[in-house]
Protein backbone atom coordinates (compact mmCIF):
# COMPACT_ATOMS: atom_id res chain seq x y z
CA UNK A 1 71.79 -0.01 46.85
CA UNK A 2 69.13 -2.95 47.38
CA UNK A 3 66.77 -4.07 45.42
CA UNK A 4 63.43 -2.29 45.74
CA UNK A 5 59.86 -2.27 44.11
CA UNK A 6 57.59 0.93 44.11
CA UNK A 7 53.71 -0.45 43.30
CA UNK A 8 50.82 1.61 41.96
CA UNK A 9 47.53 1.23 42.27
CA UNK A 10 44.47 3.17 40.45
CA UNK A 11 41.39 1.97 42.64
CA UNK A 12 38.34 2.24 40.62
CA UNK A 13 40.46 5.23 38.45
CA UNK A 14 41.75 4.74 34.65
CA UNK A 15 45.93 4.85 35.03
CA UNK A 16 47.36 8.21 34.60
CA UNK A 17 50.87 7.02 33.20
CA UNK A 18 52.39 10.60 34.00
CA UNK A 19 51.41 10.20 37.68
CA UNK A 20 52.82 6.40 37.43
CA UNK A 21 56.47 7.33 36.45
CA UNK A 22 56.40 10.41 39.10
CA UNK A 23 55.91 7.98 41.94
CA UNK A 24 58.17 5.37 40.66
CA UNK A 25 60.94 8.08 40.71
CA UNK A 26 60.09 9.20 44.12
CA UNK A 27 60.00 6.07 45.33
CA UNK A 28 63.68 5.14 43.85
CA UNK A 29 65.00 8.02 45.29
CA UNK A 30 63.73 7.21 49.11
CA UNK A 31 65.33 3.75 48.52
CA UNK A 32 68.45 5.62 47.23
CA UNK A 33 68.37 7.73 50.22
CA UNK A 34 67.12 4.73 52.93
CA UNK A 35 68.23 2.03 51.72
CA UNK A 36 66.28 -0.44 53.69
CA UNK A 37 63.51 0.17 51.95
CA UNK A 38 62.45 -2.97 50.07
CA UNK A 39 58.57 -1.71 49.01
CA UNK A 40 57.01 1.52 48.46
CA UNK A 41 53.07 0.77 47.91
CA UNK A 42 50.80 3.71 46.80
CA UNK A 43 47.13 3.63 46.10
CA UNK A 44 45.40 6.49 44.78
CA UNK A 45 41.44 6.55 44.75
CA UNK A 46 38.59 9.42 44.23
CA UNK A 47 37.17 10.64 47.13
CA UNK A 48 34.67 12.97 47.41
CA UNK A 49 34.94 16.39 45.06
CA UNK A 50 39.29 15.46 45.04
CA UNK A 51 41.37 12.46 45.41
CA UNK A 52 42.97 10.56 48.30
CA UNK A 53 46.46 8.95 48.37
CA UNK A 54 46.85 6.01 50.48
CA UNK A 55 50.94 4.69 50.84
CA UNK A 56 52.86 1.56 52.38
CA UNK A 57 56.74 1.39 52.96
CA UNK A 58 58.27 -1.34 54.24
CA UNK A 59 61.83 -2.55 54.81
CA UNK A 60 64.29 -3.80 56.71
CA UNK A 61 63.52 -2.51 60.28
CA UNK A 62 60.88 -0.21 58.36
CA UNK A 63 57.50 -0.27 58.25
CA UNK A 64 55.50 3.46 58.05
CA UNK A 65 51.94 4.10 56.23
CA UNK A 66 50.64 7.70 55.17
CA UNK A 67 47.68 8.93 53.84
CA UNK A 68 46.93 12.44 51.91
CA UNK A 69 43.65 14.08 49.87
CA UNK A 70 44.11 16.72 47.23
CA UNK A 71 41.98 18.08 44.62
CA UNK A 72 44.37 16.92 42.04
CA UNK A 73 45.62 13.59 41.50
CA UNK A 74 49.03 14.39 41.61
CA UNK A 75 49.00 16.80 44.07
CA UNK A 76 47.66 13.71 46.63
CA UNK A 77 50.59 11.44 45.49
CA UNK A 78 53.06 14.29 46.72
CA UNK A 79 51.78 15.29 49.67
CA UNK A 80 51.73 11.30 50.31
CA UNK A 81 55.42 10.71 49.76
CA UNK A 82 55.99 13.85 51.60
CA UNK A 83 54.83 12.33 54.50
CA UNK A 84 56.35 9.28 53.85
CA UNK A 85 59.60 10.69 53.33
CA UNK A 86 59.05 12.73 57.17
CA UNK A 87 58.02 9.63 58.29
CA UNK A 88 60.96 7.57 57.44
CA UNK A 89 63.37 10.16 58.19
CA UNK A 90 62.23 10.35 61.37
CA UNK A 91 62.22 6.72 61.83
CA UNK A 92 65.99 6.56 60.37
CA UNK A 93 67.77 9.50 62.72
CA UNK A 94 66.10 7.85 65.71
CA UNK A 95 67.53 4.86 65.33
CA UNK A 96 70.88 6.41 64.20
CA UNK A 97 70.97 8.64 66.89
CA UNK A 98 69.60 6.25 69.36
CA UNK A 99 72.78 3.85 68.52
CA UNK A 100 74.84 6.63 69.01
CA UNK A 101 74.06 7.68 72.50
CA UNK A 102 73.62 4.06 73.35
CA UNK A 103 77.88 4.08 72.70
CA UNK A 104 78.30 7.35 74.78
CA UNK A 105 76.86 5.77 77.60
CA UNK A 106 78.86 2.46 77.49
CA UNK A 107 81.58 2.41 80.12
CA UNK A 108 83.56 -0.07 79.39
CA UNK A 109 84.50 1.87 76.02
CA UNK A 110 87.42 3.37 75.50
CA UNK A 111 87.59 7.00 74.88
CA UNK A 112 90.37 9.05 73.36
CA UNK A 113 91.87 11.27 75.90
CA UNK A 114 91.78 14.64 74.56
């Protein structure tokens, strides 16, 4: 696994440590899962009667951004790394699969006859 960072930001919020250590978690385990993620960036801010979640990932060949509103600070930060996490996977199996049928179409491979 590489090396990744996960940054927090409280914009014009005080620092709710509990919501701190649930995004750093969630943001090891998408660079556990994708490992070319090199920076998860999340910034969480009030907005209006709730909150709104504002995210960053970048990486190598990566580079998706997300934003989410809740009335509960946590509950933003979630649906913010949900989308992140649809966001990269989607990002991930197209380029997976997109290698993939790039070698089924090469003719001058060899294929197994079965």
């Amino acid at each position: 696994m590489g090396e990744h960072s996960t940054v927090v930001t409280f914009k014009e919020l005080s620092a709710d440590e509990r919501v701190r250590e649930a995004i750093e978690k969630r943001g090891a385990r998408l660079a556990e899962e994708f490992q070319e993620i090199t920076r998860v960036e999340v910034t969480l801010s009030e907005d209006g009667a709730g909150f709104a979640a504002h995210g960053h990932v970048t990486g190598k060949g990566s580079d998706v951004g997300a934003q989410a509103e809740a009335t509960d600070l946590g509950a933003a930060a979630d649906r913010l790394l949900d989308k992140l996490e649809r966001q990269l996977r989607k990002h991930h199996d197209k380029r997976i699969f997109s290698q993939r049928r790039t070698e089924r179409r090469d003719p001058h491979k060899k294929r197994d006859p079965a």
